[in-house]
C-alpha atoms as a PDB file:
ATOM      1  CA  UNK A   1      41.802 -56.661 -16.981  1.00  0.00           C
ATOM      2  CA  UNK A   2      39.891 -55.994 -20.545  1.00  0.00           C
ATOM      3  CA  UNK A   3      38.476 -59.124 -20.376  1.00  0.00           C
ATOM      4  CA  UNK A   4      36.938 -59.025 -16.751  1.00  0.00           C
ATOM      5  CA  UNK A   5      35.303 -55.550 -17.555  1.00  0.00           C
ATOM      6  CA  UNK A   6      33.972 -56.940 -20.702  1.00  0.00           C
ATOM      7  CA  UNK A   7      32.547 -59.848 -19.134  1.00  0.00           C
ATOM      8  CA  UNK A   8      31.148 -57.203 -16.401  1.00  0.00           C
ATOM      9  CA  UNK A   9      29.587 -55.651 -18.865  1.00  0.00           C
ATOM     10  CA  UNK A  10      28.068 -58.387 -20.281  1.00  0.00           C
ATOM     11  CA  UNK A  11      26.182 -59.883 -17.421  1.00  0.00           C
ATOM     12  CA  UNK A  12      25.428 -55.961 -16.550  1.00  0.00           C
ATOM     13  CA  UNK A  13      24.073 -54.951 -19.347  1.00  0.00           C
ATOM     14  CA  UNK A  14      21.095 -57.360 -19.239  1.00  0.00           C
ATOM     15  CA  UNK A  15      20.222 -56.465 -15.597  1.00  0.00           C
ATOM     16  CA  UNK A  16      19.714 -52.961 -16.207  1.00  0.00           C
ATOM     17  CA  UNK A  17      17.680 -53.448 -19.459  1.00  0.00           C
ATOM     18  CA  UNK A  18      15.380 -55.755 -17.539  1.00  0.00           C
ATOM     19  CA  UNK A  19      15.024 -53.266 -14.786  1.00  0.00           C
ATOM     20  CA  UNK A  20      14.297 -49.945 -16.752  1.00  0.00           C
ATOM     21  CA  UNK A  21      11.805 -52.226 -18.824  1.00  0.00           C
ATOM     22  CA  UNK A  22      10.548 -53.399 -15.501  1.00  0.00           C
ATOM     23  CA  UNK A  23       9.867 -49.769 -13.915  1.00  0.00           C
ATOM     24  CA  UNK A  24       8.758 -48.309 -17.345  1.00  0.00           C
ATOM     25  CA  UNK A  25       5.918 -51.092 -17.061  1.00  0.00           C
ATOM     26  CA  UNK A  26       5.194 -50.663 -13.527  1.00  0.00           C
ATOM     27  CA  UNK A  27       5.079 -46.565 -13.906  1.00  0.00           C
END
């Protein structure tokens, strides 16, 4: 169970970086 939210987390993480980079640029 640990493992599957880490690796969640993981693949997450980089989506919602991208996307608040992403509207900061566009605003």
């Amino acid at each position: 169970m640990r493992k599957l939210i880490n690796m969640s987390i993981s693949l997450w993480l980089p989506h919602t970086y991208n996307f608040v980079y992403f509207s900061i640029r566009v605003y």
